[in-house]
Protein backbone atom coordinates (compact mmCIF):
# COMPACT_ATOMS: atom_id res chain seq x y z
CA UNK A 1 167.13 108.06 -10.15
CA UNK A 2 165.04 105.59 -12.03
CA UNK A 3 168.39 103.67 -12.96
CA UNK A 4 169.50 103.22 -9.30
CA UNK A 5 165.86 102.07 -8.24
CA UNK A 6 166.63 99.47 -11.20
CA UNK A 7 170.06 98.57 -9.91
CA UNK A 8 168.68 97.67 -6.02
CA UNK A 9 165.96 96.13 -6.87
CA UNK A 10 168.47 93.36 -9.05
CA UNK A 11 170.77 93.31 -6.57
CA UNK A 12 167.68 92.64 -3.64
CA UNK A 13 166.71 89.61 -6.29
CA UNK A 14 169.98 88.20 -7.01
CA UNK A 15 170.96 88.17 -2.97
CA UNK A 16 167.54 86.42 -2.75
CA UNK A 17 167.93 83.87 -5.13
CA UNK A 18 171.39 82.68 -3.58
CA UNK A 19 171.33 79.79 -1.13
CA UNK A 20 172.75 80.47 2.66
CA UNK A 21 175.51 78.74 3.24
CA UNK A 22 176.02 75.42 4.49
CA UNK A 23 177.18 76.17 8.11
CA UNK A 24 174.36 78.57 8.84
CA UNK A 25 171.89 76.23 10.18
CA UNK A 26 174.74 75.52 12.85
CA UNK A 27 175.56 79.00 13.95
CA UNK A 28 171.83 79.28 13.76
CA UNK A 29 171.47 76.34 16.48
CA UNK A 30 173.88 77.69 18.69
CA UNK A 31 172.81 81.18 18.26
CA UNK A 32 169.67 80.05 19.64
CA UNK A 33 170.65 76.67 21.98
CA UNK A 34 171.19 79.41 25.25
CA UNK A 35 167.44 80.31 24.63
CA UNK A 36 166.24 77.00 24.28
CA UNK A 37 167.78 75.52 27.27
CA UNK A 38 165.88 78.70 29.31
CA UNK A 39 162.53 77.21 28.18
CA UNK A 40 162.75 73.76 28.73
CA UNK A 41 160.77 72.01 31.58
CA UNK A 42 163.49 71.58 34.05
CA UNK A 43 163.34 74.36 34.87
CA UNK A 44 159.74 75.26 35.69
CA UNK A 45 158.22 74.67 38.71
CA UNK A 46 156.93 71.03 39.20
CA UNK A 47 153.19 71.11 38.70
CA UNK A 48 151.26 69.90 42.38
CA UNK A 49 149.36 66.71 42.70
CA UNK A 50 147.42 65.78 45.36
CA UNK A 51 147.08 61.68 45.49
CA UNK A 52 143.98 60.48 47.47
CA UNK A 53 145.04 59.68 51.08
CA UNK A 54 141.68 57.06 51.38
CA UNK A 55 143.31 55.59 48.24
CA UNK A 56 146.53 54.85 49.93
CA UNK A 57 145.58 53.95 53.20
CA UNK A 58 143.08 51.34 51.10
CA UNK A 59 146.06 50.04 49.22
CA UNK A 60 148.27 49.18 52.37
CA UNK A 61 145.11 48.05 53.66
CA UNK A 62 144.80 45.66 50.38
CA UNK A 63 148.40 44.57 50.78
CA UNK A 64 147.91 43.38 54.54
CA UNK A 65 145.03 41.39 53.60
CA UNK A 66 146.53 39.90 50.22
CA UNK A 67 149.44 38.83 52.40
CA UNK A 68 146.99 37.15 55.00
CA UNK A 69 145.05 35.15 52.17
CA UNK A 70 148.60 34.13 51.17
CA UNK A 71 149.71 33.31 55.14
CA UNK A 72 146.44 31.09 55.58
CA UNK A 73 146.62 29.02 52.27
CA UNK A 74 150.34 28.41 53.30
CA UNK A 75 149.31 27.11 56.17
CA UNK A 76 146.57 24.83 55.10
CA UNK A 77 148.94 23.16 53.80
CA UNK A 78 150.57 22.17 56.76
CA UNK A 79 147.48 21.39 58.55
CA UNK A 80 147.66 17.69 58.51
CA UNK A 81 151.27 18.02 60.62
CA UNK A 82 151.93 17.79 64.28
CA UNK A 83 149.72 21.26 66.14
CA UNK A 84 151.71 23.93 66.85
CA UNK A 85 154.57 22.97 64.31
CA UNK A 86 154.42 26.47 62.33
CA UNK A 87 153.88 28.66 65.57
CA UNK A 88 157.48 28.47 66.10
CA UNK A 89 158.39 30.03 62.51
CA UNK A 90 155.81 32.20 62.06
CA UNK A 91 158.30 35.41 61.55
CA UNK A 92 160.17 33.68 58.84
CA UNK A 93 156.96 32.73 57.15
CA UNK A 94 156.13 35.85 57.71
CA UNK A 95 159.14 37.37 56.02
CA UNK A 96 158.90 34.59 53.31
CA UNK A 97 155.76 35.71 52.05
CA UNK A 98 156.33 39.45 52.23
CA UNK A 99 160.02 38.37 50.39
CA UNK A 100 157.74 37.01 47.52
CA UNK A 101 155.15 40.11 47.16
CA UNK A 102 158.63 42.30 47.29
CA UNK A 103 160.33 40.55 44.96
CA UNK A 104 157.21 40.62 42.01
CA UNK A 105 155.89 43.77 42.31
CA UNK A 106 158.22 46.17 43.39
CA UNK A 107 161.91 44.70 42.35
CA UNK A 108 160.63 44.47 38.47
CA UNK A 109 158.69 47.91 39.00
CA UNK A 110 155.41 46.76 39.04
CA UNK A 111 152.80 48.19 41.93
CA UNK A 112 152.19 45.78 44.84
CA UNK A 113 148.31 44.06 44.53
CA UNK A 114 147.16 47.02 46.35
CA UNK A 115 148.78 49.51 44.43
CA UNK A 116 147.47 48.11 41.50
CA UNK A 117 143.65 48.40 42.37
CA UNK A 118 143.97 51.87 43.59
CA UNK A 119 145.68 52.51 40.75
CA UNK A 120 149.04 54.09 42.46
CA UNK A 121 152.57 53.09 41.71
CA UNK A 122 156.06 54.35 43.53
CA UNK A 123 157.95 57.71 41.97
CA UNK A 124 161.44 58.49 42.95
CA UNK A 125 160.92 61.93 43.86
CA UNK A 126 164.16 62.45 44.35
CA UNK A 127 164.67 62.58 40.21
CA UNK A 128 161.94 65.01 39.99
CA UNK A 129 162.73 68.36 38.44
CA UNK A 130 165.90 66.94 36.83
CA UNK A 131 164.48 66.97 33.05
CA UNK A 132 161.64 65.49 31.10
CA UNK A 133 158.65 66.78 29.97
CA UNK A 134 155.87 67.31 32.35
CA UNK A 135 151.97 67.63 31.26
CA UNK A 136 150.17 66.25 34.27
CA UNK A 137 152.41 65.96 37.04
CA UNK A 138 152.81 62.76 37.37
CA UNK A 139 155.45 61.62 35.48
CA UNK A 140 158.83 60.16 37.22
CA UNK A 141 160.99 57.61 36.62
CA UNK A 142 160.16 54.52 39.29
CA UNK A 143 162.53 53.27 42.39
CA UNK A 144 166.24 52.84 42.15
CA UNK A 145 168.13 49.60 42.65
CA UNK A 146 169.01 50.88 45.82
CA UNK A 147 165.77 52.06 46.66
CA UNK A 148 164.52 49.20 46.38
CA UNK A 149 167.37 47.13 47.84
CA UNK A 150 166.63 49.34 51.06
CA UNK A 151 162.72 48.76 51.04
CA UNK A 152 163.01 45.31 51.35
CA UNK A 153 165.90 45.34 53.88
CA UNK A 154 163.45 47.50 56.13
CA UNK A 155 160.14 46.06 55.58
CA UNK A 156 161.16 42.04 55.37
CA UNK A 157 164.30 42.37 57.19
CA UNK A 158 163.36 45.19 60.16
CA UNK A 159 159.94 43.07 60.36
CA UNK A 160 161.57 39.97 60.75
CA UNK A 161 164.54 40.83 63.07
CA UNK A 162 162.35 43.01 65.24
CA UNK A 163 159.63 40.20 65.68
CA UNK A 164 162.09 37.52 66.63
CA UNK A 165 163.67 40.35 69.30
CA UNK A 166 160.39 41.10 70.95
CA UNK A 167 159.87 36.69 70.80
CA UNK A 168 163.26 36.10 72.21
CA UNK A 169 163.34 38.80 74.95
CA UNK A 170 159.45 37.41 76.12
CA UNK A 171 161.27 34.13 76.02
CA UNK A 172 164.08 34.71 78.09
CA UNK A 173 161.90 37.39 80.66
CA UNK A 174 164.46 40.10 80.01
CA UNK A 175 161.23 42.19 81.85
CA UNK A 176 161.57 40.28 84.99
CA UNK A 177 165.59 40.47 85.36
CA UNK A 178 167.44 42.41 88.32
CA UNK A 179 167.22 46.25 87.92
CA UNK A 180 171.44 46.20 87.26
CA UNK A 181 171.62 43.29 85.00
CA UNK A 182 172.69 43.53 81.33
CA UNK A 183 169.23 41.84 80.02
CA UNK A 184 167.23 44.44 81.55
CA UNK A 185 169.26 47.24 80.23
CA UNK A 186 168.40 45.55 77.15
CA UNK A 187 164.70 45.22 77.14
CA UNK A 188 164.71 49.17 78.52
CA UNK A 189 166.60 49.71 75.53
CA UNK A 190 163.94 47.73 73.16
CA UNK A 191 161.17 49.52 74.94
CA UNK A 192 162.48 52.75 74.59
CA UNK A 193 163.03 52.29 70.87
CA UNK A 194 159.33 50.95 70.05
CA UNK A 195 157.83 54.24 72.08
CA UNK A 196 160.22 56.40 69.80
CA UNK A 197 158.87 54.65 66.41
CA UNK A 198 155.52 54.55 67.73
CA UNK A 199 155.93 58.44 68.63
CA UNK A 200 157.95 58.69 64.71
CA UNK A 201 155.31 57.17 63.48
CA UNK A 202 152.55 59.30 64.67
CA UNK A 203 153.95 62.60 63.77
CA UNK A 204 154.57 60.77 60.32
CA UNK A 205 150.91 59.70 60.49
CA UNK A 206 149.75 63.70 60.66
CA UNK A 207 152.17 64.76 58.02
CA UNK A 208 150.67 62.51 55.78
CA UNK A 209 147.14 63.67 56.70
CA UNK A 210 148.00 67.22 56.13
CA UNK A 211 149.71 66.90 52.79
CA UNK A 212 149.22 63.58 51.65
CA UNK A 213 152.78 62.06 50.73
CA UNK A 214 154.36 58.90 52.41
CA UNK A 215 152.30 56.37 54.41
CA UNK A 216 154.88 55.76 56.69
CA UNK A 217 158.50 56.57 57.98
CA UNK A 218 159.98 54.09 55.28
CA UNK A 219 159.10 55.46 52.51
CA UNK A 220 159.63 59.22 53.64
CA UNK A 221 162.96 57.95 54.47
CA UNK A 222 163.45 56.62 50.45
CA UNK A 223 161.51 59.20 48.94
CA UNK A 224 159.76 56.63 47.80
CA UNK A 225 156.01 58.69 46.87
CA UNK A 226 153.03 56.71 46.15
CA UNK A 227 151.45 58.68 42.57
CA UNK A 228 149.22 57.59 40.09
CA UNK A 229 149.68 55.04 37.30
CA UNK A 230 147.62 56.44 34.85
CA UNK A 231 146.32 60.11 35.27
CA UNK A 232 142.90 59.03 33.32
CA UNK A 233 141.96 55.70 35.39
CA UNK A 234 140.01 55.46 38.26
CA UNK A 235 140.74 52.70 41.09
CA UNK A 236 139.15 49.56 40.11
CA UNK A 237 137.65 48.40 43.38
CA UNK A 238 133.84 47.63 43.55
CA UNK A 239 131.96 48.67 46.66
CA UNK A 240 128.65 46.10 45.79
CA UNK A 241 129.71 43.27 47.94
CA UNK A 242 130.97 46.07 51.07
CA UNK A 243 127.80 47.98 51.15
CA UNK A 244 125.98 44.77 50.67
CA UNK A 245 127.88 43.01 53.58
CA UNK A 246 127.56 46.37 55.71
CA UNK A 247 123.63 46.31 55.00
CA UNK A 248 123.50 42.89 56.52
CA UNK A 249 126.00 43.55 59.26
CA UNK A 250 123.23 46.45 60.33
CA UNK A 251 120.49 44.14 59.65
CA UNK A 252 121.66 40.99 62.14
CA UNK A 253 122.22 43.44 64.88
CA UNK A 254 119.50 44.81 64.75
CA UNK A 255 117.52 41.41 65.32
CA UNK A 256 119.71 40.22 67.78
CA UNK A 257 119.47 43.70 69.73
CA UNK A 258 115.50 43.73 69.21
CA UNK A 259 114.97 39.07 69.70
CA UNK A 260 115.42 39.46 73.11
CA UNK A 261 112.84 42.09 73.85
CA UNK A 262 109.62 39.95 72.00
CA UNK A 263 108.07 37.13 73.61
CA UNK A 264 107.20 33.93 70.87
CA UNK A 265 104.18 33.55 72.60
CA UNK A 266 102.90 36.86 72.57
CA UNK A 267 103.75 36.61 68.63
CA UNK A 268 102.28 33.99 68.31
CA UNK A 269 98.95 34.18 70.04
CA UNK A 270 98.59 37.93 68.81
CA UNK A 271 98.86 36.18 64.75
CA UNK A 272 96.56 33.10 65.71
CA UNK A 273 93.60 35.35 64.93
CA UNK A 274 94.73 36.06 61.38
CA UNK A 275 95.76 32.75 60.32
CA UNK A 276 93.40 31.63 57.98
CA UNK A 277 93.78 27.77 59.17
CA UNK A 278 91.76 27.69 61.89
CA UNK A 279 90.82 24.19 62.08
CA UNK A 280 94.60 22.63 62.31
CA UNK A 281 94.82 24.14 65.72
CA UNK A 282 91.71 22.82 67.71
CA UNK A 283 92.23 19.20 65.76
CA UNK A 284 94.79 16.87 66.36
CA UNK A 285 95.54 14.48 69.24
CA UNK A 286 93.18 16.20 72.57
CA UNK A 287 95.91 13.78 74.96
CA UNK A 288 98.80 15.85 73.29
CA UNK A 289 100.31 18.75 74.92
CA UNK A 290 99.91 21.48 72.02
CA UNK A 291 103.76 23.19 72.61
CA UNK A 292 106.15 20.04 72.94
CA UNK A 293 103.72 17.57 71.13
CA UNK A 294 104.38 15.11 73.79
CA UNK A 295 101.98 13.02 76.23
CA UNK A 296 102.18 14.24 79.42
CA UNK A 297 102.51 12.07 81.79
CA UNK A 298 101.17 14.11 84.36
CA UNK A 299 98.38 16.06 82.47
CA UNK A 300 97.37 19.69 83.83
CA UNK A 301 93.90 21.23 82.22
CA UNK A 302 94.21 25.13 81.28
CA UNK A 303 90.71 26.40 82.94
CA UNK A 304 88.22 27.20 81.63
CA UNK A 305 88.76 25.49 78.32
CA UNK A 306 90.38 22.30 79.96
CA UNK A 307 92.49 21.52 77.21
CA UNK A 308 95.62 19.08 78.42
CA UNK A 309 99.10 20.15 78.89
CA UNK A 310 102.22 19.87 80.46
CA UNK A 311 102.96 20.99 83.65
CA UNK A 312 106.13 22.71 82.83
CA UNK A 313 104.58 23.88 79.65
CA UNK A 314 101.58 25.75 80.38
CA UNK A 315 103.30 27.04 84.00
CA UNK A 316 105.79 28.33 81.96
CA UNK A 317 103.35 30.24 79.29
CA UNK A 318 101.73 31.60 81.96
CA UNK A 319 104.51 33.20 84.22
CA UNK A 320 105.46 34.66 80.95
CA UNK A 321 102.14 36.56 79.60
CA UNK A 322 99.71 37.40 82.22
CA UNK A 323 97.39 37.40 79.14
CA UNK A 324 98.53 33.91 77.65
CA UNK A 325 95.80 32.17 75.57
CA UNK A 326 95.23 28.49 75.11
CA UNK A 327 97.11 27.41 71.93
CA UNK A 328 93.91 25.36 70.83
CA UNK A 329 91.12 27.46 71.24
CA UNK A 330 92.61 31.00 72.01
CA UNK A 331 90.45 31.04 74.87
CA UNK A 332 92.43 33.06 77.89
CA UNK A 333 93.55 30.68 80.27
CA UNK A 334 92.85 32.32 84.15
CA UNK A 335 94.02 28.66 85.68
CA UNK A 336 95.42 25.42 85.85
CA UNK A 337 94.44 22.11 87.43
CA UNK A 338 95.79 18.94 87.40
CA UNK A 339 93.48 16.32 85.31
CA UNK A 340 91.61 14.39 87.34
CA UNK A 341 91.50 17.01 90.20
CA UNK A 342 88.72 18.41 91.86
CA UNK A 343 87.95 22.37 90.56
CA UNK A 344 88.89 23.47 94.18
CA UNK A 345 92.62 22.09 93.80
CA UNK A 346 92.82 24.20 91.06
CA UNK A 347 96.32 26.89 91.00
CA UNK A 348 95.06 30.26 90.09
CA UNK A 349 97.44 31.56 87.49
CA UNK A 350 99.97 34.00 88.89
C-alpha cells in the first residue's frame, strides 16, 4: 500500500513539472471566445441619459444669436454703399453665414458655438449598441459624412430655397391670382406645406419636452442626438451680467410705471423743509421768476408773500397742487395778482 501511495504521488509531481503544450493557450482561447463574446457590452442594454432640455433650447438659442452678431458685422461693412443694396440678398447672406458656422463646427466634428458652451456635441445614435465599451452613457461615435452632408443641405439649403419661395411668390402676388390659375394652385400648395411643418413641428416640439431628444424635425430625421461632451463638465455660461441686466430691466420699469404718478413740485416743496441751505432759496435776484430763472416780462405776485413770477409759471404750480408753496419762502400761496395791480384785481387761486 505504502509503495503505491509512493508511486502516485511521483507520477502527480512529474505530470506537474511538465510544461502544457504549445497549442493549449489556443484551444484555450477558443474554448472560451463563445463566452466572451456573451459578455461583452454590445450586448447589454444601452445605459439612459437624460440631456438637459433648458441646455439645448439655450444652445440653439446661442447659435441664432452668434449668427446675428455675425449678420450685423457683415453688414457694417457695407454700410457706406447705396441704402437698401443688401435687402435684396439677404437669404444668400443668410445662407452664407450659416454655410460658414456649418462648415467649422460640425463638418470637422466640432460642436457649433452653442453647443460648445452648453457643453453638448452631436452622437449618431444610429451606431449605438453596435460595440464599444460603455461606462457613462454617453459615448458614440459623432455624425457621418452623410449626416452631415444632409444637415447642411436642410438647414442652409431648405432655409435658403424656402425664403426666396415665400420672397418670390409675395413678389409676383401668387395670393391675389384667379381662383383657377396655376400661380394660385401654387401658393395653396406653399401654404399648405408651411401649416403641415408648422403642425410637424409642434408635435416634434412635445416629443422633445417629454423625453428630451431632438430639437427639431431635422435632426430626428438624421438621428442626429444632441449628448454631452464631457460627462464631468458643467456648461460654461455665466448668469452675472443676465440677472444683473434683468435687475435693471425691473428697476427702469418700475420708475417709469411709478414717474408719472409724483408731482416735482410736491417733491420738491415737501424736501424744502429738510434742506439744510436755507438761505440760497430766499436770496438771489427778487425780479427773477424762481422756476425758469427768467425776468418776466409781465410779473404776477404770489399773495400773501408777493414774491414775482411768471404768469404761466406760478398759474401752472397752482392748478397742479391746491397746496403749492412759494419756492422762496415756502409760504402757501392762496393767490395771484399781477404786479402793479390793485389787491382787489387779484385771481383767487383755483
Amino acid at each position: 500500500m505504502q509503495r503505491e501511495t509512493l508511486a502516485s504521488s511521483s507520477t502527480s509531481s512529474s505530470s506537474y513539472n511538465n510544461p502544457p503544450p504549445q497549442d493549449a493557450w489556443v484551444d484555450t482561447y477558443l474554448r472560451l471566445l463563445p463566452h466572451w463574446q456573451s459578455l461583452t457590452p454590445s450586448n447589454q442594454p444601452i445605459i439612459p441619459i437624460s440631456i438637459s432640455r433648458v441646455n439645448q433650447v439655450d444652445a440653439h438659442r446661442l447659435d441664432i444669436e452668434m449668427s446675428a452678431m455675425l449678420k450685423e458685422q457683415l453688414v457694417n461693412v457695407f454700410s457706406l454703399m447705396k441704402p437698401g443694396f443688401l435687402f435684396q440678398y439677404e437669404p444668400e447672406l443668410d445662407a452664407f453665414l450659416e454655410f460658414l458656422i456649418w462648415r467649422f463646427s460640425i463638418w470637422v466634428d466640432k460642436p457649433t458655438p452653442g453647443n460648445a458652451l452648453m457643453n453638448l456635441r452631436y452622437r449618431d445614435e444610429r451606431a449605438i449598441g453596435l460595440g464599444g465599451k460603455v461606462r457613462t452613457g454617453l459615448e458614440g461615435p459623432g455624425l457621418t459624412v452623410g449626416q452631415k452632408l444632409w444637415y447642411c443641405v436642410a438647414t442652409v439649403g431648405g432655409q435658403y430655397i424656402w425664403a426666396r419661395l415665400q420672397s418670390f411668390s409675395a413678389f409676383r402676388r401668387w395670393g391675389d391670382s384667379e381662383q383657377r390659375s396655376v400661380a394660385r394652385r401654387a401658393w395653396t400648395l406653399i401654404q399648405r406645406i408651411e401649416g403641415i411643418y408648422k403642425a410637424a413641428s409642434f408635435g416634434n416640439l412635445l416629443i422633445f419636452l417629454y423625453t428630451g431628444r431632438y430639437r427639431n424635425l431635422i435632426e430626428r430625421a438624421l438621428k442626429a442626438r444632441l449628448v454631452y461632451g464631457s460627462p464631468h463638465m458643467n456648461r460654461s455660461v455665466s448668469f452675472e451680467y443676465m440677472n444683473r441686466q434683468l435687475v435693471w430691466n425691473e428697476f427702469s420699469e418700475m420708475l417709469l410705471l411709478l414717474l408719472p404718478l409724483l408731482n416735482s413740485s410736491s417733491v420738491k416743496n415737501f424736501l424744502r423743509p429738510f434742506s439744510k441751505d436755507k438761505s440760497s432759496s430766499s436770496g438771489g435776484d427778487e425780479t427773477q421768476c424762481p422756476v425758469c430763472l427768467v425776468t418776466p416780462t409781465v410779473p404776477f405776485l404770489a399773495l400773501p408773500c408777493q414774491h414775482s413770477y411768471c404768469y404761466y409759471c406760478l398759474r401752472t404750480r397752482c392748478s397742479a397742487a391746491q397746496s403749492f408753496r412759494c419756492t422762496r419762502c415756502n409760504e402757501p400761496v392762496i393767490a395771484m395778482q399781477r404786479h402793479g395791480a390793485s389787491i382787489n384785481n387779484s385771481t383767487q387761486k383755483q
